[in-house]
Protein backbone atom coordinates (compact mmCIF):
# COMPACT_ATOMS: atom_id res chain seq x y z
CA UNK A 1 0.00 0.00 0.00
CA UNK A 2 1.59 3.22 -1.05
CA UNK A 3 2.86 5.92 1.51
CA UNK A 4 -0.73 8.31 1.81
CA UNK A 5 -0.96 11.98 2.40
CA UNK A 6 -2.40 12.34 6.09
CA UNK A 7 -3.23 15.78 8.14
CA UNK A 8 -1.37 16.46 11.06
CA UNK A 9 -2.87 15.54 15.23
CA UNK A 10 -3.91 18.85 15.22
CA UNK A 11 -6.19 19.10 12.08
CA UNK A 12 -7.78 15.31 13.22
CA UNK A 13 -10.79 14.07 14.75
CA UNK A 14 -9.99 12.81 18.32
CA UNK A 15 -13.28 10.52 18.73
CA UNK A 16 -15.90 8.07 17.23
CA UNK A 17 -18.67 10.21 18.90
CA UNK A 18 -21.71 8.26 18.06
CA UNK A 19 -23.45 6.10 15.11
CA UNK A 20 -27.01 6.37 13.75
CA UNK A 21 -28.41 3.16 12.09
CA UNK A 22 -32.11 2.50 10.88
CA UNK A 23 -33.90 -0.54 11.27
CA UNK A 24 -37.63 -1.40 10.06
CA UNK A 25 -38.59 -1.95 14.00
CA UNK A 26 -37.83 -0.01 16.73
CA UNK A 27 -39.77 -2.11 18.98
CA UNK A 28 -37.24 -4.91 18.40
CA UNK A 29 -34.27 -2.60 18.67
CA UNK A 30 -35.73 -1.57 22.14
CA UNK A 31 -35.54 -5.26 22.96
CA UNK A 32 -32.41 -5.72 21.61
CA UNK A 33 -30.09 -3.66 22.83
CA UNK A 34 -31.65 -3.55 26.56
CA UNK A 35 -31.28 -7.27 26.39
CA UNK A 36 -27.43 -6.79 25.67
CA UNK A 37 -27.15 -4.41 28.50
CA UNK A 38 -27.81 -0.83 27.38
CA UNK A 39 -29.55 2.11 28.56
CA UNK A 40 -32.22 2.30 25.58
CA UNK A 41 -33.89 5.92 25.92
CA UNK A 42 -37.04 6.88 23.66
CA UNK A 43 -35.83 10.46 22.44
CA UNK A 44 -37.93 12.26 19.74
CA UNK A 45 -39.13 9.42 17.39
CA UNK A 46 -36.02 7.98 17.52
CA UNK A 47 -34.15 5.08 20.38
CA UNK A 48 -30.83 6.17 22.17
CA UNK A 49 -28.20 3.87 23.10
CA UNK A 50 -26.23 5.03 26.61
CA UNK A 51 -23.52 2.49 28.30
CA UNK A 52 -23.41 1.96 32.26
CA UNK A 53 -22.25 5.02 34.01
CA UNK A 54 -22.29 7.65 31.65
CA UNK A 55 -24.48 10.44 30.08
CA UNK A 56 -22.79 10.12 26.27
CA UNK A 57 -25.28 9.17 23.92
CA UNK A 58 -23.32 6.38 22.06
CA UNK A 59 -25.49 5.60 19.08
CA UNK A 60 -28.76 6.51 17.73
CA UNK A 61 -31.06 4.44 16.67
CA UNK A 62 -34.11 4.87 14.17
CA UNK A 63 -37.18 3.76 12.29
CA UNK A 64 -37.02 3.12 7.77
CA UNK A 65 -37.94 0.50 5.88
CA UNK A 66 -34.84 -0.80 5.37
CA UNK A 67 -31.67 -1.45 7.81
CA UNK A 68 -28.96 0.95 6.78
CA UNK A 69 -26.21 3.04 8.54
CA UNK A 70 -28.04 6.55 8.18
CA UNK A 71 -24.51 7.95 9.27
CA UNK A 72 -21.19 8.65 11.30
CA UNK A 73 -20.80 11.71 13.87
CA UNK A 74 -17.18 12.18 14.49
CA UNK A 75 -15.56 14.52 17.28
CA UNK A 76 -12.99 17.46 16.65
CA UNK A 77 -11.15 19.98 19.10
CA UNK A 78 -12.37 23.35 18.42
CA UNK A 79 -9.25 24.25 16.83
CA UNK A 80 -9.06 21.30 14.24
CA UNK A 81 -12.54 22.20 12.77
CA UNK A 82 -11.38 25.25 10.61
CA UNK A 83 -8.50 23.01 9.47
CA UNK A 84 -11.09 20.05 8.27
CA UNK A 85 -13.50 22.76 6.47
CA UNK A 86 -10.41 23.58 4.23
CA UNK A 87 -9.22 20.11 3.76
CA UNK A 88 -12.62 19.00 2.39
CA UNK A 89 -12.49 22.51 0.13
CA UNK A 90 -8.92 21.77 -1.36
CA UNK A 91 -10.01 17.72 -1.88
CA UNK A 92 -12.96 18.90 -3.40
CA UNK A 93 -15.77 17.11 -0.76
CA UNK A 94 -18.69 19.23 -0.82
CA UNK A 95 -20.81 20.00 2.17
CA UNK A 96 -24.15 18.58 2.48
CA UNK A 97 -27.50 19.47 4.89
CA UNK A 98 -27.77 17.32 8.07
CA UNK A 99 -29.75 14.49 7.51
CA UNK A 100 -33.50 14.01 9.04
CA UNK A 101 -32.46 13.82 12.92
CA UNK A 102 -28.60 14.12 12.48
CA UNK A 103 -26.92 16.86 14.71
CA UNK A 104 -27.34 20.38 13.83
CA UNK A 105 -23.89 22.43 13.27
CA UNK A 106 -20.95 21.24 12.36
CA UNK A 107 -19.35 19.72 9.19
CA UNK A 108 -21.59 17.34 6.82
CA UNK A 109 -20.15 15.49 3.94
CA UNK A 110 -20.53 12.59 1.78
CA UNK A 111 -17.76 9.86 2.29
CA UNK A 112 -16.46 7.51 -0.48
CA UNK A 113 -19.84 5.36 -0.13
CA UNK A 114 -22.07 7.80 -0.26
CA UNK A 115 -22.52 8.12 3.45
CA UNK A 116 -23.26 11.05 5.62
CA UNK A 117 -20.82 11.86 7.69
CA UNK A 118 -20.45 14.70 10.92
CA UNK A 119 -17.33 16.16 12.13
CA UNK A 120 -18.56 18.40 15.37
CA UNK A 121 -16.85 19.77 18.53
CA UNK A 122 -17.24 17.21 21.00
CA UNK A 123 -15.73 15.85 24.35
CA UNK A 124 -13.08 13.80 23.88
CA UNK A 125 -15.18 10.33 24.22
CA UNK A 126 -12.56 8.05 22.97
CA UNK A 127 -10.24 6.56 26.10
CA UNK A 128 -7.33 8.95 27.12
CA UNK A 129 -5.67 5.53 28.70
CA UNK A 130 -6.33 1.70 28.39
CA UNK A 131 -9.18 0.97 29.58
CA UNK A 132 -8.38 -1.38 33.20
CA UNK A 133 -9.10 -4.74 32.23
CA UNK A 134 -10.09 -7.04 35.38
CA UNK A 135 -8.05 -10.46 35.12
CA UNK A 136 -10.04 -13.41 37.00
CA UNK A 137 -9.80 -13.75 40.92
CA UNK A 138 -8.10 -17.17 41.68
CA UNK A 139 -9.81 -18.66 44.41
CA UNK A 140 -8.00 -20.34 47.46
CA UNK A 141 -7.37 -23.40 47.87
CA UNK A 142 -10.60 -24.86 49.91
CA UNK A 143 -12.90 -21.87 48.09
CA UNK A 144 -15.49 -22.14 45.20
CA UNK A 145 -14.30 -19.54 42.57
CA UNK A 146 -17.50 -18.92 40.66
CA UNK A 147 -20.68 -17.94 41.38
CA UNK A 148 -23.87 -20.23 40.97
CA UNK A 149 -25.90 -19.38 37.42
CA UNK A 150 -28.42 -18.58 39.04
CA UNK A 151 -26.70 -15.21 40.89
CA UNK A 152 -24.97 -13.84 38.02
CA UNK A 153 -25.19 -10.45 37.95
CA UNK A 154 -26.14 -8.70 34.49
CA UNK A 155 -23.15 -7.01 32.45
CA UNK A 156 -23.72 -3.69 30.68
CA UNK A 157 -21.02 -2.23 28.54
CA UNK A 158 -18.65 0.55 29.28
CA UNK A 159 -18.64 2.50 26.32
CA UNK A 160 -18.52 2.15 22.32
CA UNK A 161 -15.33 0.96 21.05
CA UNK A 162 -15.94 0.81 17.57
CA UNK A 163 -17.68 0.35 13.93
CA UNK A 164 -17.51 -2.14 11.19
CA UNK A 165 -18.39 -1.12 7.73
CA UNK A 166 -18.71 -3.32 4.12
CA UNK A 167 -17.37 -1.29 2.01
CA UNK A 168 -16.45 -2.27 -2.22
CA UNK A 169 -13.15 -0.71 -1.79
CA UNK A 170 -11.23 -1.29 1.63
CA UNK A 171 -8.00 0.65 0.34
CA UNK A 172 -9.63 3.86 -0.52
CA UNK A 173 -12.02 3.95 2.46
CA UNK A 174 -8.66 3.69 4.60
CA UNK A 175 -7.57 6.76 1.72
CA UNK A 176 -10.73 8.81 2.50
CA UNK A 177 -10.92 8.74 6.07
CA UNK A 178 -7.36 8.88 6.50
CA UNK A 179 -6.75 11.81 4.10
CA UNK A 180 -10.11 13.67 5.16
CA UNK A 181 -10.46 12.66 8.67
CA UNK A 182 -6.64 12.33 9.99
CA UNK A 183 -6.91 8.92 10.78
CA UNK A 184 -4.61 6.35 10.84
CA UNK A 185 -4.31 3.09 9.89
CA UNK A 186 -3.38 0.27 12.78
CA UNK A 187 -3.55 -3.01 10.63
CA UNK A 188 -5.00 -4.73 7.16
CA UNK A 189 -4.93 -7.90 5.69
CA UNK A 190 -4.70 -7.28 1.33
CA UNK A 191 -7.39 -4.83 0.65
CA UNK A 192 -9.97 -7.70 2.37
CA UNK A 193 -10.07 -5.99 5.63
CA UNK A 194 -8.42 -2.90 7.51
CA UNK A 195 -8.68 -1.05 11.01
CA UNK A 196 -8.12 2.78 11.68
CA UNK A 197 -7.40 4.30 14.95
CA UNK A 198 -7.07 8.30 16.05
CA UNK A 199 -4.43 9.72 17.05
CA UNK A 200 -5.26 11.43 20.16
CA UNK A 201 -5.32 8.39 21.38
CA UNK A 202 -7.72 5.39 21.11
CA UNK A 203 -8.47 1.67 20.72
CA UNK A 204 -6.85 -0.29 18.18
CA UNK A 205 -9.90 1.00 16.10
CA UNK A 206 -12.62 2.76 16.29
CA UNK A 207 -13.78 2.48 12.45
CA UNK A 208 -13.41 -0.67 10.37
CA UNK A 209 -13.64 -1.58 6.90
CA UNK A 210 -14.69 -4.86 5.27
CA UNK A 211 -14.57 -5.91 1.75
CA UNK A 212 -18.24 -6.60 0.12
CA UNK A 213 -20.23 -6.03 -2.73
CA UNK A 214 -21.62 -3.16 -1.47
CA UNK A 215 -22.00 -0.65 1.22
CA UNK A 216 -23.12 -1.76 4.52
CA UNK A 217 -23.06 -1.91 8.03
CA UNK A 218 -21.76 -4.95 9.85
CA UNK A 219 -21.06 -4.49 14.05
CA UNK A 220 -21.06 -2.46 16.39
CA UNK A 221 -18.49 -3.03 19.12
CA UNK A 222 -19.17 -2.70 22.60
CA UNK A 223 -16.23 -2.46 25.61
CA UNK A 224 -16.65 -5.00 28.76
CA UNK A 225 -14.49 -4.85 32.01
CA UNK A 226 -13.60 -8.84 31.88
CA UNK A 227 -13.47 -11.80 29.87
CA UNK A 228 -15.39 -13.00 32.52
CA UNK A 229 -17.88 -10.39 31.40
CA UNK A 230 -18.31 -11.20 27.66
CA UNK A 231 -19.03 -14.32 28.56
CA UNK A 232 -22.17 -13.43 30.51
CA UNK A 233 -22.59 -10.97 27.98
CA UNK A 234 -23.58 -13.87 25.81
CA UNK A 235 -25.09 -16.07 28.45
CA UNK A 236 -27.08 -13.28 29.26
CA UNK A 237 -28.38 -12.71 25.76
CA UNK A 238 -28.88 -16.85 24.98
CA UNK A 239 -31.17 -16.48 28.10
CA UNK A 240 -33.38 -14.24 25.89
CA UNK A 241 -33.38 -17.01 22.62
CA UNK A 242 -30.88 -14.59 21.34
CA UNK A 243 -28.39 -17.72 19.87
CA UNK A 244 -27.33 -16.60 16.81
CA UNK A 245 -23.67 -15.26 16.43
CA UNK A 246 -20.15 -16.24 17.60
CA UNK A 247 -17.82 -16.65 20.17
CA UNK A 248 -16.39 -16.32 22.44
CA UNK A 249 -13.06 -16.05 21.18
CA UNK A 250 -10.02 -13.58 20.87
CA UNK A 251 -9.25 -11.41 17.77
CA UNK A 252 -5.71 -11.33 16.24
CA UNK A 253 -5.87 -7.73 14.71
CA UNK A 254 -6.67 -5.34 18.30
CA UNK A 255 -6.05 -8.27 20.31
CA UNK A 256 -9.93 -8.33 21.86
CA UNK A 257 -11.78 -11.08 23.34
CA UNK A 258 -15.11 -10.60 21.72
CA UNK A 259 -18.34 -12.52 21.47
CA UNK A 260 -20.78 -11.67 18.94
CA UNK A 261 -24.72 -11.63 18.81
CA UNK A 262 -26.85 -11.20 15.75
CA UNK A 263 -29.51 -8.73 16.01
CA UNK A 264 -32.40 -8.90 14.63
CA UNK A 265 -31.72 -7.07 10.86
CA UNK A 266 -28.61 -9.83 10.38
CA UNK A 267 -25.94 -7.59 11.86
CA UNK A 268 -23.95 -7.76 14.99
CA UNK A 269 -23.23 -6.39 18.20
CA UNK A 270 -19.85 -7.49 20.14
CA UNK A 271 -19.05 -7.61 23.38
CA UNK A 272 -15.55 -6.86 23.53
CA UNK A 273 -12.33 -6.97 26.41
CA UNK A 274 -9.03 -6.02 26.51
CA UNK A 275 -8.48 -4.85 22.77
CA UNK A 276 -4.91 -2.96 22.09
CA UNK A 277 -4.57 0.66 22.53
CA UNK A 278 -3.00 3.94 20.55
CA UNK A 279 -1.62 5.95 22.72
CA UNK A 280 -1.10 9.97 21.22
CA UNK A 281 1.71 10.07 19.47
CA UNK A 282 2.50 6.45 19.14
CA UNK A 283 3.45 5.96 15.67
CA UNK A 284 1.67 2.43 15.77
CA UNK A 285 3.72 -0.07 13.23
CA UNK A 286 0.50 -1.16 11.05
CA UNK A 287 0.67 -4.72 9.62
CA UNK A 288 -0.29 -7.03 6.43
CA UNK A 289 -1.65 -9.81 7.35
CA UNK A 290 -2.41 -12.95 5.60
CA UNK A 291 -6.18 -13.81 5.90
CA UNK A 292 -5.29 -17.11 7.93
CA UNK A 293 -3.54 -15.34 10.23
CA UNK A 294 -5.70 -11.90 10.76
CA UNK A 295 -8.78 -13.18 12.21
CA UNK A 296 -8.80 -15.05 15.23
CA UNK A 297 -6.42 -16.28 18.03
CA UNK A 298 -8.70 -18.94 19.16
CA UNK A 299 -12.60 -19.74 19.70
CA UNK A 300 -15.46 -21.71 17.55
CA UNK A 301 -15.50 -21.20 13.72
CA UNK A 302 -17.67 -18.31 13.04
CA UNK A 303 -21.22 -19.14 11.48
CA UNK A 304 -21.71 -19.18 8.12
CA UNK A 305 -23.27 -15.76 7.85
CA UNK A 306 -20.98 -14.12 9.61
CA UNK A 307 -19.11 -12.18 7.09
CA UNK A 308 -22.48 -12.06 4.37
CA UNK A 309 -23.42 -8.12 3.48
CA UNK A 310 -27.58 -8.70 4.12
CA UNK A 311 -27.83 -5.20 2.52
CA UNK A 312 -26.05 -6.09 -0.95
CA UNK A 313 -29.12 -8.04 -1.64
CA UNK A 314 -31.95 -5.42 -1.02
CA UNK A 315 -30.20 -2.26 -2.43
């Protein structure tokens, strides 16, 4: 992959600040995602996704006849934002209107796919640090280490961690949003598959790209504070019939133990643990990966569907 033209820190977005997807049902997205332990708020038509502990509104959530990403909001420092307005003026990406419900002020623009796509001043919501990971207590000898099913306590997630898109053309998504948004990419394997991180500071990724037919939207990613909790994550969510997906296992690329549900539109949300971490100003040494070795450290082969683009065949 050829040496790209990327802005500097301080003309780059800092955080993943929140996704909007739209499903045919928001009764079943309700379900859903309070089954997989978030905060699901009813907010003007529309659902809002929240994580334990915190008032940032993580992903938005509403009602169209199809499932589609309806778009990206990305955050800036104040003092990147005039630097972004030119670099979309000199690359020639023309401003748009927010979409129906998307976040007044701020930059809108297409991206390579068509996609809307916010830049705003925001908090910094990405991780400043990585995030603690618990490791498992080790019970004394003479002590029962785990608890009985039947007092295991819910899990809710910390925060988002991050996005995976299908996308036709992996290389120049990882083009755009480096050369537009001043990201940077962490690791790829060929043009099948490649993860982006920003760089004032983050996880491994906080926007992925997959190679498909089409455009699409694949998972969501959501950060746990064990291993111990993804895998009541997906206990918890098998409790509710919700079966369907994979894990657990542990990622190769970001290094995350994950396990993955399907929701009900053929996508997927992740509990995630432990995934590697940017720090600012870490000049990260991305990889190429062969496909055999880019996917997954260890865990069940993943479901047949797993990597199918549901939208390619209804666009």
């Amino acid at each position: 992959m050829a040496e790209r033209t990327r802005p500097a820190p301080d003309a780059s977005i800092h955080s993943l600040d929140h996704f909007a997807l739209a499903v045919p049902g928001l009764d079943d997205a309700r379900s859903f995602y309070a089954d997989f332990g978030l905060t699901v708020r009813d907010e003007a038509g529309s659902l809002g996704l929240y994580a334990a502990g915190g008032p940032h509104r993580w992903g938005v959530v509403r009602k169209d006849a199809r499932k589609h990403l309806d778009w990206l909001s990305f955050g800036a420092h104040a003092d990147a934002m005039p630097k972004i307005a030119d670099r979309l003026r000199k690359l020639g990406v023309a401003t748009i209107a927010p979409p129906a419900g998307g976040p007044a002020g701020g930059l809108w623009f297409h991206d390579m796919d068509g996609l809307p796509v916010h830049v705003g001043v925001a908090a910094k919501s990405s991780p400043d640090a990585k995030s603690p990971f618990a490791t498992p207590a080790v019970a004394a000898g003479g002590k029962r280490g785990a608890s009985t099913r039947s007092a295991a306590p819910r899990v809710h997630p910390r925060r988002l961690s991050h996005i995976l898109r299908f996308t036709p053309d992996v290389l120049r998504s990882v083009a755009f949003y480096e050369g537009v948004l001043g990201m940077r990419l962490s690791d790829r394997s060929g043009d099948g598959i490649a993860f982006l991180h920003a760089v004032h500071g983050s996880d491994h990724h906080v926007v992925a790209f997959a190679k498909s037919d089409a455009p699409g939207y694949h998972h969501s990613s959501w950060d746990m504070a064990a291993l111990e909790d993804v895998g009541l994550g997906g206990m918890q969510m098998a409790a509710k019939g919700r079966t369907r997906g994979w894990g657990p296992g542990r990622h190769v690329l970001g290094s995350n133990y994950f396990w993955y549900v399907q929701d009900p539109w053929g996508s997927f949300a992740e509990y995630s643990a432990d995934i590697d971490y940017v720090p600012a100003g870490t000049q990260w040494a991305a990889g190429d990966f062969p496909p055999e070795d880019a996917f997954y450290l260890w865990g069940p082969d993943p479901p047949a569907d797993f990597v199918v683009n549901h939208e390619a065949t209804v666009r």
